[in-house]
PDB file of N, CA and C in Angstrom:
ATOM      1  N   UNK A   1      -0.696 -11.084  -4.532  1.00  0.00           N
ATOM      2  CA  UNK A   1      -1.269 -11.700  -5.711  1.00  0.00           C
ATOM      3  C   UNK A   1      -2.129 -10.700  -6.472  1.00  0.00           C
ATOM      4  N   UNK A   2      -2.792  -9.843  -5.871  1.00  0.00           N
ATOM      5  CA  UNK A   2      -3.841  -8.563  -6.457  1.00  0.00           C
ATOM      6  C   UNK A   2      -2.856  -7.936  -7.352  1.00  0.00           C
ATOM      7  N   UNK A   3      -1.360  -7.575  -6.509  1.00  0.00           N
ATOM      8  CA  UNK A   3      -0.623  -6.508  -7.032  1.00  0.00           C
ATOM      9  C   UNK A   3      -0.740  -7.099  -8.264  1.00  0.00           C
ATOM     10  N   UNK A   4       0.082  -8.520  -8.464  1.00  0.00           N
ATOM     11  CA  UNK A   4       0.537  -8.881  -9.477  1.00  0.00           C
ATOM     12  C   UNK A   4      -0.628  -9.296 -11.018  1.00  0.00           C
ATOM     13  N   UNK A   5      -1.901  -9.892 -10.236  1.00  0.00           N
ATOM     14  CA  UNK A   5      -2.893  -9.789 -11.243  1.00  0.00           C
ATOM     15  C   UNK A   5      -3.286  -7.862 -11.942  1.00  0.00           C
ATOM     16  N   UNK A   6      -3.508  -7.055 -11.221  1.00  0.00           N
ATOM     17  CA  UNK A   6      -3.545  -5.775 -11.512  1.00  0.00           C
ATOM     18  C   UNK A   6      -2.513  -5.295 -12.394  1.00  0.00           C
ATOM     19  N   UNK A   7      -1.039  -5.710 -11.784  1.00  0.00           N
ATOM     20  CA  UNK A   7       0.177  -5.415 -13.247  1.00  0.00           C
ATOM     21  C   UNK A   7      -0.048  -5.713 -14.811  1.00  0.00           C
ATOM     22  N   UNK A   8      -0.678  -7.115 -14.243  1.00  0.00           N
ATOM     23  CA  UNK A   8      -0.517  -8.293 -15.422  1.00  0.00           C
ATOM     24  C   UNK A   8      -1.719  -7.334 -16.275  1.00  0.00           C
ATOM     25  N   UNK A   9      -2.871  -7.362 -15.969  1.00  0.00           N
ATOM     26  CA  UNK A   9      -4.194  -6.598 -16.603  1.00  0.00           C
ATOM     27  C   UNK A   9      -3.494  -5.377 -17.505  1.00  0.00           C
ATOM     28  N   UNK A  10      -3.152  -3.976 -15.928  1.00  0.00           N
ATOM     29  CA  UNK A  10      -2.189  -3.109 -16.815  1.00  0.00           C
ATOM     30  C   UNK A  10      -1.869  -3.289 -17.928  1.00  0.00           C
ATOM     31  N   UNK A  11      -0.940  -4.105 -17.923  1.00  0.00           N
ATOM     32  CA  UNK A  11      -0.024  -4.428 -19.136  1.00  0.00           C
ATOM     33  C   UNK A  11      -0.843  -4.735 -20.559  1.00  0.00           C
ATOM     34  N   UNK A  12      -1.408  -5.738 -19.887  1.00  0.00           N
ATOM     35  CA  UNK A  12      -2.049  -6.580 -21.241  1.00  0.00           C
ATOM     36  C   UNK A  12      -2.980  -5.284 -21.922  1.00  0.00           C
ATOM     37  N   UNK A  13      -3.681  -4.457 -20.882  1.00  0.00           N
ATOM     38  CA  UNK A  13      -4.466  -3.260 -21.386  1.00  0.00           C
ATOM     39  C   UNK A  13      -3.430  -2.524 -22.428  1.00  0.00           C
ATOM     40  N   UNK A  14      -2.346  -1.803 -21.992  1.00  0.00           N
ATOM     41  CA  UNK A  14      -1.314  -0.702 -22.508  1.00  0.00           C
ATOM     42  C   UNK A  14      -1.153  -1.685 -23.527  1.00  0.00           C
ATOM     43  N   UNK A  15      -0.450  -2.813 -23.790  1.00  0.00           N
ATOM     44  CA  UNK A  15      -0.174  -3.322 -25.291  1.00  0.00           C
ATOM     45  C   UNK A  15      -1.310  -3.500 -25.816  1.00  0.00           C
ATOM     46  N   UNK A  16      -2.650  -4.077 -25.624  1.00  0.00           N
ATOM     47  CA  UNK A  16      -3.553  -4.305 -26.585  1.00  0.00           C
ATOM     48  C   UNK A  16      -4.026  -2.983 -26.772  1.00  0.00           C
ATOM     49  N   UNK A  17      -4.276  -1.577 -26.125  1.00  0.00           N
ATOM     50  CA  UNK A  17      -4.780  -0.698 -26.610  1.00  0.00           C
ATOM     51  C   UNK A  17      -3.162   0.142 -27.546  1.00  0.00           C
ATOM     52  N   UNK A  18      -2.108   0.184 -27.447  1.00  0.00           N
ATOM     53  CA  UNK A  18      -1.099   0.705 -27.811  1.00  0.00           C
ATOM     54  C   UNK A  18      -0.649  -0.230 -29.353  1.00  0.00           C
ATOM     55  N   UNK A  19      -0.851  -1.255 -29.352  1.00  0.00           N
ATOM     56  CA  UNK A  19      -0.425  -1.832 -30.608  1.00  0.00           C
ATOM     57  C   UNK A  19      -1.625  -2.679 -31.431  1.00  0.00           C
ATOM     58  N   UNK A  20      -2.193  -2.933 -30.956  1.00  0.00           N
ATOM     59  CA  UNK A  20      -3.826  -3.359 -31.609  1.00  0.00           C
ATOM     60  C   UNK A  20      -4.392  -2.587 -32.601  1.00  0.00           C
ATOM     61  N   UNK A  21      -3.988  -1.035 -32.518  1.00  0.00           N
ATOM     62  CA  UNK A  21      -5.461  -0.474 -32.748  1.00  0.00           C
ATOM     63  C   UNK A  21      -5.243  -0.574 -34.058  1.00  0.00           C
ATOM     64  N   UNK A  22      -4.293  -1.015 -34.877  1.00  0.00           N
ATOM     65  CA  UNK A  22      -4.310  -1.309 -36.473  1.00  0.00           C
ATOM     66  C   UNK A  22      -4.286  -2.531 -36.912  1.00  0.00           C
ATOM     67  N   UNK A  23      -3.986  -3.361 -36.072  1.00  0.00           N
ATOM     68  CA  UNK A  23      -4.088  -4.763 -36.861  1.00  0.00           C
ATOM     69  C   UNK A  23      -3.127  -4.696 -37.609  1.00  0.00           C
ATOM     70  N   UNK A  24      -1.573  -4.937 -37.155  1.00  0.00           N
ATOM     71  CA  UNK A  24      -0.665  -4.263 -38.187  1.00  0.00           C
ATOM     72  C   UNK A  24      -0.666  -5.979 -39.307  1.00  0.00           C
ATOM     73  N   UNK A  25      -0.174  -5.774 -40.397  1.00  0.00           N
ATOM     74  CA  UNK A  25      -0.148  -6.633 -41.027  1.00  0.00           C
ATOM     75  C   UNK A  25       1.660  -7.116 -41.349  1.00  0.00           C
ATOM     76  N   UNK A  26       2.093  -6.274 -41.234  1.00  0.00           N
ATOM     77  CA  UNK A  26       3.470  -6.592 -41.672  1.00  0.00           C
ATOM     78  C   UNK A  26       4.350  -5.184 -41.117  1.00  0.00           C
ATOM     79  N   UNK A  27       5.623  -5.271 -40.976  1.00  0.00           N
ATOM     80  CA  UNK A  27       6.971  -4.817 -40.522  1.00  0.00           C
ATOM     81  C   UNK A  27       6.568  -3.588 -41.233  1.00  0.00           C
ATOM     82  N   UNK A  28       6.684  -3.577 -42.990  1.00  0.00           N
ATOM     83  CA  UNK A  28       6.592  -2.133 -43.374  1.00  0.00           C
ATOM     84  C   UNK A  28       5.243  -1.376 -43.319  1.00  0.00           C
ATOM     85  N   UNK A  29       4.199  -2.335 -43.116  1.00  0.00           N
ATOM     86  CA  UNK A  29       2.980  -1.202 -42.499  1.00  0.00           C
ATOM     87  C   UNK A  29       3.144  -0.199 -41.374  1.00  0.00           C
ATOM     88  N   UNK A  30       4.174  -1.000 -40.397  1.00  0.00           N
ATOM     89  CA  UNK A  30       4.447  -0.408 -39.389  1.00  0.00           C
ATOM     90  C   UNK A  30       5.182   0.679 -39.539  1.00  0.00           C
ATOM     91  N   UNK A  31       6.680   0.818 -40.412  1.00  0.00           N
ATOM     92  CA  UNK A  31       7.651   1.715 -40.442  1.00  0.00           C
ATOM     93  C   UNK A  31       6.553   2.997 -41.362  1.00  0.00           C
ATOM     94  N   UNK A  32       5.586   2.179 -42.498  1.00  0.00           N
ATOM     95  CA  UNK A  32       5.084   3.666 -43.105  1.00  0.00           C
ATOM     96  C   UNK A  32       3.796   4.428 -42.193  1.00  0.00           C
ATOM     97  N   UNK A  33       3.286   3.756 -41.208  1.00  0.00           N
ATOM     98  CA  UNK A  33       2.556   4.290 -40.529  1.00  0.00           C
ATOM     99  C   UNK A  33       2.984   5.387 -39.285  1.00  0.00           C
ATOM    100  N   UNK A  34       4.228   5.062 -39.125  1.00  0.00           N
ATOM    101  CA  UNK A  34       4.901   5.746 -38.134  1.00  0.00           C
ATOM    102  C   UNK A  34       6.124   6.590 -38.585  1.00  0.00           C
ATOM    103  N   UNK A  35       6.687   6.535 -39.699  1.00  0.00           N
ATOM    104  CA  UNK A  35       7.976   7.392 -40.569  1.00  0.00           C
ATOM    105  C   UNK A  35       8.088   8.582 -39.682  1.00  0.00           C
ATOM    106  N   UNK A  36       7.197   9.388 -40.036  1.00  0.00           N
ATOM    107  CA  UNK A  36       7.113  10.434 -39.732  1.00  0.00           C
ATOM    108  C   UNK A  36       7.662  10.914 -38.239  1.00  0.00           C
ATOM    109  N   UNK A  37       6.663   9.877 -37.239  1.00  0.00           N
ATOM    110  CA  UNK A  37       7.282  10.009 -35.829  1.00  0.00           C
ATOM    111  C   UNK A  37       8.632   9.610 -35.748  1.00  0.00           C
ATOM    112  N   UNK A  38       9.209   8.870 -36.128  1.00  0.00           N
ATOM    113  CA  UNK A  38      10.734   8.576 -36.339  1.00  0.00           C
ATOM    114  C   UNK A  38      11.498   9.376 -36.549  1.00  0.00           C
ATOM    115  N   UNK A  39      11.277  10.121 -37.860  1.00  0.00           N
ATOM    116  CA  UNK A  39      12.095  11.104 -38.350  1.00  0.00           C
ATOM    117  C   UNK A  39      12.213  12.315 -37.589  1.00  0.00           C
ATOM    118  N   UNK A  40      10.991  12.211 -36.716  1.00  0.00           N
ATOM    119  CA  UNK A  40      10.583  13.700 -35.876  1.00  0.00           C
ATOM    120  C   UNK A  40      11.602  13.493 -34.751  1.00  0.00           C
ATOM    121  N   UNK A  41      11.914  12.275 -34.251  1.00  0.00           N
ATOM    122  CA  UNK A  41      12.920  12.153 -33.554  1.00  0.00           C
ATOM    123  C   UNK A  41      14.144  11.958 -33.328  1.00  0.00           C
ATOM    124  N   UNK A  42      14.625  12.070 -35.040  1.00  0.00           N
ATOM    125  CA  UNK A  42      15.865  11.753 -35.584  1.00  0.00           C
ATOM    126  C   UNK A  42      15.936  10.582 -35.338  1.00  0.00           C
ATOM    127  N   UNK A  43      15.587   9.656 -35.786  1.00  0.00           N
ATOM    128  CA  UNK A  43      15.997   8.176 -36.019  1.00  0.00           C
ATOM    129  C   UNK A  43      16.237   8.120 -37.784  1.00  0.00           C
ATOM    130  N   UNK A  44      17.690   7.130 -38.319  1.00  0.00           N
ATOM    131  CA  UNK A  44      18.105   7.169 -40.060  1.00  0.00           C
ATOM    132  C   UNK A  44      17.019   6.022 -39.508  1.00  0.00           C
ATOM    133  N   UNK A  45      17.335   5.791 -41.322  1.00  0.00           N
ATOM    134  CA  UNK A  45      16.580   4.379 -42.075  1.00  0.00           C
ATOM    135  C   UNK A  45      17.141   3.312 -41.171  1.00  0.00           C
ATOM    136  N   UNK A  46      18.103   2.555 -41.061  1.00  0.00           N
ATOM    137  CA  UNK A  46      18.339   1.560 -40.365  1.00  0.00           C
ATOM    138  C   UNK A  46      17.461   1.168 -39.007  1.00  0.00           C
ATOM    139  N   UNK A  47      17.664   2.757 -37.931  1.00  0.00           N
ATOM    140  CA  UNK A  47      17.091   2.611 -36.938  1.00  0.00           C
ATOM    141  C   UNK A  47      15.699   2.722 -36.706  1.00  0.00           C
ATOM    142  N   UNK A  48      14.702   3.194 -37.834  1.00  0.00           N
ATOM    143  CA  UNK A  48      13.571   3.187 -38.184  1.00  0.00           C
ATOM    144  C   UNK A  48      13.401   1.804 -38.486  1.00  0.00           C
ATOM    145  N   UNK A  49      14.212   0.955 -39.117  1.00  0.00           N
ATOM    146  CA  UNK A  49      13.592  -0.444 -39.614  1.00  0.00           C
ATOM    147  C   UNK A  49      13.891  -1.247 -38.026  1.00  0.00           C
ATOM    148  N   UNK A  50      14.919  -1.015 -37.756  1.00  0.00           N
ATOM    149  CA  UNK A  50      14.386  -1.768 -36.211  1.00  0.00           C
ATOM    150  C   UNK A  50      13.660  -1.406 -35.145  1.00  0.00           C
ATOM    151  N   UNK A  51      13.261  -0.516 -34.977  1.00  0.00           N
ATOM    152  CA  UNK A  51      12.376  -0.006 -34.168  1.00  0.00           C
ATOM    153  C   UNK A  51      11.058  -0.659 -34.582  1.00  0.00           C
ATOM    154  N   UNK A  52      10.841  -0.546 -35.943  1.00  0.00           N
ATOM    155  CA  UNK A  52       9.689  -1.050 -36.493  1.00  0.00           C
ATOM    156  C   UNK A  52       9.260  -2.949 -36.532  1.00  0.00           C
ATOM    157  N   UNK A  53      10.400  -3.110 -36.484  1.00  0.00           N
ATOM    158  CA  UNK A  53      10.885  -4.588 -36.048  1.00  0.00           C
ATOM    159  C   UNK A  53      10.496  -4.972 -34.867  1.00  0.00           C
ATOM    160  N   UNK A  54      11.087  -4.060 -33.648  1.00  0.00           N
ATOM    161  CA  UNK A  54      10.831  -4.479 -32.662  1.00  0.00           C
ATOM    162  C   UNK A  54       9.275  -4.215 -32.390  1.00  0.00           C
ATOM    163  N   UNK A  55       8.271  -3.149 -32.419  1.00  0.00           N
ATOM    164  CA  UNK A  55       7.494  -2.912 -32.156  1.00  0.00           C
ATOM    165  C   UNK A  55       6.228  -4.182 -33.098  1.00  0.00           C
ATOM    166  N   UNK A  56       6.624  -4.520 -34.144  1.00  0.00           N
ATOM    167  CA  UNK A  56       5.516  -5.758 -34.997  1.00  0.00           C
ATOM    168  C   UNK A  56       5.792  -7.060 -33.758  1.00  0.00           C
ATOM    169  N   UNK A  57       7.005  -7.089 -33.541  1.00  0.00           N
ATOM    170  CA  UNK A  57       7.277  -8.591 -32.676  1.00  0.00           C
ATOM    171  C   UNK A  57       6.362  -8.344 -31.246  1.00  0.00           C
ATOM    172  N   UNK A  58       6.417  -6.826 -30.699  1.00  0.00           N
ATOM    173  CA  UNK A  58       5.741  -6.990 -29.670  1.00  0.00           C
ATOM    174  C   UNK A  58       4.807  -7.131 -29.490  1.00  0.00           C
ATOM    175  N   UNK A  59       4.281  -6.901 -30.381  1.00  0.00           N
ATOM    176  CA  UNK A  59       2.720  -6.484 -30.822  1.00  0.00           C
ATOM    177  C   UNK A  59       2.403  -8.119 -30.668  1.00  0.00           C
ATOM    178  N   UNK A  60       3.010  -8.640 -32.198  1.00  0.00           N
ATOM    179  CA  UNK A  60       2.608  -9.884 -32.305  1.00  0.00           C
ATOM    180  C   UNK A  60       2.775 -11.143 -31.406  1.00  0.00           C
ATOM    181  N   UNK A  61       3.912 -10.864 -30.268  1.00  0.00           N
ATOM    182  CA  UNK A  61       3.739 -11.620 -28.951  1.00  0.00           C
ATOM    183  C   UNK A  61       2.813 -11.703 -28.087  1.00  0.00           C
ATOM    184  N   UNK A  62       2.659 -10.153 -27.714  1.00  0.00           N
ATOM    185  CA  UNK A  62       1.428  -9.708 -27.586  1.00  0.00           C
ATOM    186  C   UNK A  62      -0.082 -10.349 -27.120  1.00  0.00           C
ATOM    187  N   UNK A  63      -0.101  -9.878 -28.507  1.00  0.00           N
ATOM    188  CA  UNK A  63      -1.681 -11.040 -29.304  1.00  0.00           C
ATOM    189  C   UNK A  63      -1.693 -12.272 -28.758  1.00  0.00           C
ATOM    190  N   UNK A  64      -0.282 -13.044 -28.940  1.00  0.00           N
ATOM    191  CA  UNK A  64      -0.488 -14.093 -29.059  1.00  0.00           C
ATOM    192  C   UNK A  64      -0.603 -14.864 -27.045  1.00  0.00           C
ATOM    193  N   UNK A  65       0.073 -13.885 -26.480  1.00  0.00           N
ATOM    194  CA  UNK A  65       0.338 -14.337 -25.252  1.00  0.00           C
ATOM    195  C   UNK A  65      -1.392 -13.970 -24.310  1.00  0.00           C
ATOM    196  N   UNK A  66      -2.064 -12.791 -25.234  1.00  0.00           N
ATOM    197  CA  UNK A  66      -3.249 -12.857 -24.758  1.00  0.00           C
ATOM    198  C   UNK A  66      -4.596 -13.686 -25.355  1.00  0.00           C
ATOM    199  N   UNK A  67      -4.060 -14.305 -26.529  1.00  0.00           N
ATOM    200  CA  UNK A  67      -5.000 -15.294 -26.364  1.00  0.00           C
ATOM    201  C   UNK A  67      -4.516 -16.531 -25.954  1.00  0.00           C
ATOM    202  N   UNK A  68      -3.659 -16.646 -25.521  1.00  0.00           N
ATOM    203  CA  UNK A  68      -3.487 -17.700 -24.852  1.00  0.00           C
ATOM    204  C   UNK A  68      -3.419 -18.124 -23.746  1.00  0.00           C
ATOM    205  N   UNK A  69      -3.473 -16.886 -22.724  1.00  0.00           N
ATOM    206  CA  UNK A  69      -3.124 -17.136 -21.571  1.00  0.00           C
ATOM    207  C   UNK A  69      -1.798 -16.915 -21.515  1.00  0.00           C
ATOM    208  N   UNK A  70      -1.118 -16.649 -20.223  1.00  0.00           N
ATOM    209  CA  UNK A  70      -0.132 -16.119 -19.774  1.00  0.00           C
ATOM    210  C   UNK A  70       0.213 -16.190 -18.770  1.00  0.00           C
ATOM    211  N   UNK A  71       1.703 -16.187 -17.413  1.00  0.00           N
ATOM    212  CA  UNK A  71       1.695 -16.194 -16.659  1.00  0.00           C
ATOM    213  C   UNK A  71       2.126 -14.979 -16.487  1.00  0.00           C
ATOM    214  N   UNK A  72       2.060 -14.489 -14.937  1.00  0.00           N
ATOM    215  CA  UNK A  72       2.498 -12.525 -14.902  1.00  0.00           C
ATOM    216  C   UNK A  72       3.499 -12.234 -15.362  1.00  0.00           C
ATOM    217  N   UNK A  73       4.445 -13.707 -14.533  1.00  0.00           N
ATOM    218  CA  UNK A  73       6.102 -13.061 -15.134  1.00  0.00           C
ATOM    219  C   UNK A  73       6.261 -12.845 -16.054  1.00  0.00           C
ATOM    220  N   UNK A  74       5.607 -13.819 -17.080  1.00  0.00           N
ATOM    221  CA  UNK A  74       5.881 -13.492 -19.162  1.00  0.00           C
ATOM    222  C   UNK A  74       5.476 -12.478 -19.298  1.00  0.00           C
ATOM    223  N   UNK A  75       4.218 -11.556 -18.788  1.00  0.00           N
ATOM    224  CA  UNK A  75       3.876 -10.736 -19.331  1.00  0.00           C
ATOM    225  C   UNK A  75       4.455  -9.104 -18.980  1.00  0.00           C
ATOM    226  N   UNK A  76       5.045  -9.217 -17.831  1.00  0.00           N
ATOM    227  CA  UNK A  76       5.814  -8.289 -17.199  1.00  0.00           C
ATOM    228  C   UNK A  76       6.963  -7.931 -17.503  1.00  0.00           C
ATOM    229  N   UNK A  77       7.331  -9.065 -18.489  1.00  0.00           N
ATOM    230  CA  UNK A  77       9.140  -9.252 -18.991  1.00  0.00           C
ATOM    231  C   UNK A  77       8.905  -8.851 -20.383  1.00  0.00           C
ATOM    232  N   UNK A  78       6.982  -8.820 -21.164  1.00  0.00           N
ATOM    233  CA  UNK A  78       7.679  -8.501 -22.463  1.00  0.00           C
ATOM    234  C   UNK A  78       7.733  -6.804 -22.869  1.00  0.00           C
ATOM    235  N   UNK A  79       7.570  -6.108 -21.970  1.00  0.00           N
ATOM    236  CA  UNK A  79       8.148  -4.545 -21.844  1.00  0.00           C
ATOM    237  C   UNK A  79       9.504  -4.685 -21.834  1.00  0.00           C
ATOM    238  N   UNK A  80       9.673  -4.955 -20.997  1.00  0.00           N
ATOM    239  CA  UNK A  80      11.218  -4.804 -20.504  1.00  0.00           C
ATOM    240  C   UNK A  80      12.361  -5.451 -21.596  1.00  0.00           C
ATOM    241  N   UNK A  81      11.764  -6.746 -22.423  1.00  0.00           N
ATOM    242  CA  UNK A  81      12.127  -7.227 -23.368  1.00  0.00           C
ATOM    243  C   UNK A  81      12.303  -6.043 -24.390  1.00  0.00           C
ATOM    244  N   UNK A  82      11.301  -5.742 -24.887  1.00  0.00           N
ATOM    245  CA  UNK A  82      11.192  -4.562 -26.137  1.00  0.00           C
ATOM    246  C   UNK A  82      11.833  -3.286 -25.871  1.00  0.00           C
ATOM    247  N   UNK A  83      12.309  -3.335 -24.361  1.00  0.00           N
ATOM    248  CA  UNK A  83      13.197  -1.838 -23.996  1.00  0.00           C
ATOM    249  C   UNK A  83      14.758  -2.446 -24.034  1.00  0.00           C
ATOM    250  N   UNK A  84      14.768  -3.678 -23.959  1.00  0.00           N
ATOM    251  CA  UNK A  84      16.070  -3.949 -24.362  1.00  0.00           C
ATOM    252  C   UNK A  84      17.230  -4.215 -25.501  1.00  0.00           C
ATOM    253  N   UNK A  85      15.897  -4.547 -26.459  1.00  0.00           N
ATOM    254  CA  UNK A  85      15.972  -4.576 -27.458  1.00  0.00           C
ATOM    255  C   UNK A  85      15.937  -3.505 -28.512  1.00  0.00           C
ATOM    256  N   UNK A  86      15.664  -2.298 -28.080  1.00  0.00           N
ATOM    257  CA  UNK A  86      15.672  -0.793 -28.562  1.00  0.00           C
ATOM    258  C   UNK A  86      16.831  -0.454 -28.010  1.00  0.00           C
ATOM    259  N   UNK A  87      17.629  -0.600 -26.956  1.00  0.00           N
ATOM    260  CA  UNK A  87      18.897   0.081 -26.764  1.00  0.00           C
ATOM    261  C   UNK A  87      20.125  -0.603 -27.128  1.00  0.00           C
ATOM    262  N   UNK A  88      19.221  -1.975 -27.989  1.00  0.00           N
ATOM    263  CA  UNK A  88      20.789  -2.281 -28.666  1.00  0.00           C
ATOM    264  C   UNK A  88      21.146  -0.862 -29.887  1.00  0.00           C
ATOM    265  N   UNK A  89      20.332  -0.287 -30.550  1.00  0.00           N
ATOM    266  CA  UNK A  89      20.640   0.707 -31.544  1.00  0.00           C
ATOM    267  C   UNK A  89      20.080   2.137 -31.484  1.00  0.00           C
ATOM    268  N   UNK A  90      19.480   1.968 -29.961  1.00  0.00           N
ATOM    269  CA  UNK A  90      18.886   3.551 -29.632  1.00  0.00           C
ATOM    270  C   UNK A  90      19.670   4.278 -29.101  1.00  0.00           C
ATOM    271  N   UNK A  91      20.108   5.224 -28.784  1.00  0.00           N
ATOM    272  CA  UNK A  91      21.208   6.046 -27.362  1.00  0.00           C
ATOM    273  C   UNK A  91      20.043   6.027 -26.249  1.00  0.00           C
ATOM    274  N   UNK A  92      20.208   6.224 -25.222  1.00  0.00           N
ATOM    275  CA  UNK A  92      19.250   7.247 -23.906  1.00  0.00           C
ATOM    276  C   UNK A  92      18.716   7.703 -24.556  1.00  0.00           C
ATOM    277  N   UNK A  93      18.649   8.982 -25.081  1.00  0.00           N
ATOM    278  CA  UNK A  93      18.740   9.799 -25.454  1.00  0.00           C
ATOM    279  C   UNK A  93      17.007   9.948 -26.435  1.00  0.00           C
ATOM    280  N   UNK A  94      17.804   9.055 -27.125  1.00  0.00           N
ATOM    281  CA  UNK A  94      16.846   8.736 -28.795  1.00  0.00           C
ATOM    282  C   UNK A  94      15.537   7.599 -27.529  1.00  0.00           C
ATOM    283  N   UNK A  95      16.027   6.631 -27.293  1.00  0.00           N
ATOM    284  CA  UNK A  95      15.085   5.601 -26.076  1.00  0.00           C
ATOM    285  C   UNK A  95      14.266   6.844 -25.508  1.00  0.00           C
ATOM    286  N   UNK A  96      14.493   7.958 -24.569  1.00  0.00           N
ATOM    287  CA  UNK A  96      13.422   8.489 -23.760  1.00  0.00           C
ATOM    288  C   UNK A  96      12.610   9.885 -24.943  1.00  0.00           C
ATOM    289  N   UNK A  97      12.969  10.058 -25.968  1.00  0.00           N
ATOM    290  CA  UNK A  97      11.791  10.520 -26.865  1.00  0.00           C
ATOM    291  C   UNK A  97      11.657   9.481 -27.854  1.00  0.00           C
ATOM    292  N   UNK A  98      11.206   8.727 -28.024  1.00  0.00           N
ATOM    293  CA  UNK A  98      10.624   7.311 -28.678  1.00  0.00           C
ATOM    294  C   UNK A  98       9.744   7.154 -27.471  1.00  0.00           C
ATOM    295  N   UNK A  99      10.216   6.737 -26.170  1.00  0.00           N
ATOM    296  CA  UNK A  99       9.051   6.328 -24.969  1.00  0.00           C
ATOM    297  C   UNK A  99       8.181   7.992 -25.140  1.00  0.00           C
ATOM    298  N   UNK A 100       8.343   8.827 -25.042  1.00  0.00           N
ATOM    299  CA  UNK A 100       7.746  10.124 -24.979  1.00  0.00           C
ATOM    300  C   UNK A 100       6.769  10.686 -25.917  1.00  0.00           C
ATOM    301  N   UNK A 101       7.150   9.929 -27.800  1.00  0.00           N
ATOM    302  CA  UNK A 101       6.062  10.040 -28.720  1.00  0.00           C
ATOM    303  C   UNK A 101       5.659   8.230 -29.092  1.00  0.00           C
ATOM    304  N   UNK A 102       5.645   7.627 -27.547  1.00  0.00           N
ATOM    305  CA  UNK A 102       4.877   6.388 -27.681  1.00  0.00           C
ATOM    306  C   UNK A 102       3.465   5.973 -27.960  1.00  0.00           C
ATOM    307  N   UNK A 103       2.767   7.312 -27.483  1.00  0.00           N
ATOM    308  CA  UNK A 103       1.535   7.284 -27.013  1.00  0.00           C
ATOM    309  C   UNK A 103       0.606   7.409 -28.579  1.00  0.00           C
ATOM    310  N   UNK A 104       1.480   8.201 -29.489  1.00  0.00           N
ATOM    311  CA  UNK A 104       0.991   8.772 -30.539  1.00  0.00           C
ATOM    312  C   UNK A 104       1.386   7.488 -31.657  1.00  0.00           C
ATOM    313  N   UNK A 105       2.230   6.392 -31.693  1.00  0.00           N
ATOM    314  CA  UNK A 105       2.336   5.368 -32.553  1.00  0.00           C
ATOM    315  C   UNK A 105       1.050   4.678 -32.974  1.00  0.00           C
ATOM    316  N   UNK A 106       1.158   4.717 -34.348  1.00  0.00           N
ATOM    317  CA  UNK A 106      -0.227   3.959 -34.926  1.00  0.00           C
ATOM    318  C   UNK A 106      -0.293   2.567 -35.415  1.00  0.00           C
TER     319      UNK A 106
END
């Protein structure tokens, strides 16, 4: 039960400090705040708008799953969710430098 409360914390820490720190307001705040890292990784326009897609939804699940309370499993599944949802239009490839200039997303 420790393990799993300690995951759950983890987590909730890495998304609220990883997607919080702007208060994004909308989808294209996101794509113009981050362009740059995209392009640095060769991602076109298309795959920049979903990436940016996916990352507002996580965000905004997020939020919402931490003020509300949560159980571990939800919160453990919504990584894994947002990595699944990036390899509908990512390669490997493009997926492990996106996870690699994760740290630097604003």
């Amino acid at each position: 039960m420790k393990k799993i409360f300690l995951s759950l914390f983890l987590f909730l820490f890495f998304v609220n400090s990883s997607y919080s720190i702007n208060d994004y307001k909308s989808i294209e705040e996101v794509k113009a705040l981050n362009y740059e890292l995209f392009e640095e990784i060769g991602l076109d326009e298309n795959k920049i708008n979903y990436v940016s897609r996916v990352i507002y939804s996580t965000y905004k699940k997020a939020n919402y799953m931490a003020s509300n309370g949560v159980s571990p499993q939800k919160a453990l599944t919504l990584d894994k969710e947002a990595e699944e949802m990036l390899l509908r239009v990512l390669t490997q490839a493009e997926l492990k430098s996106f996870n690699s200039i994760k740290h630097k997303l604003k």
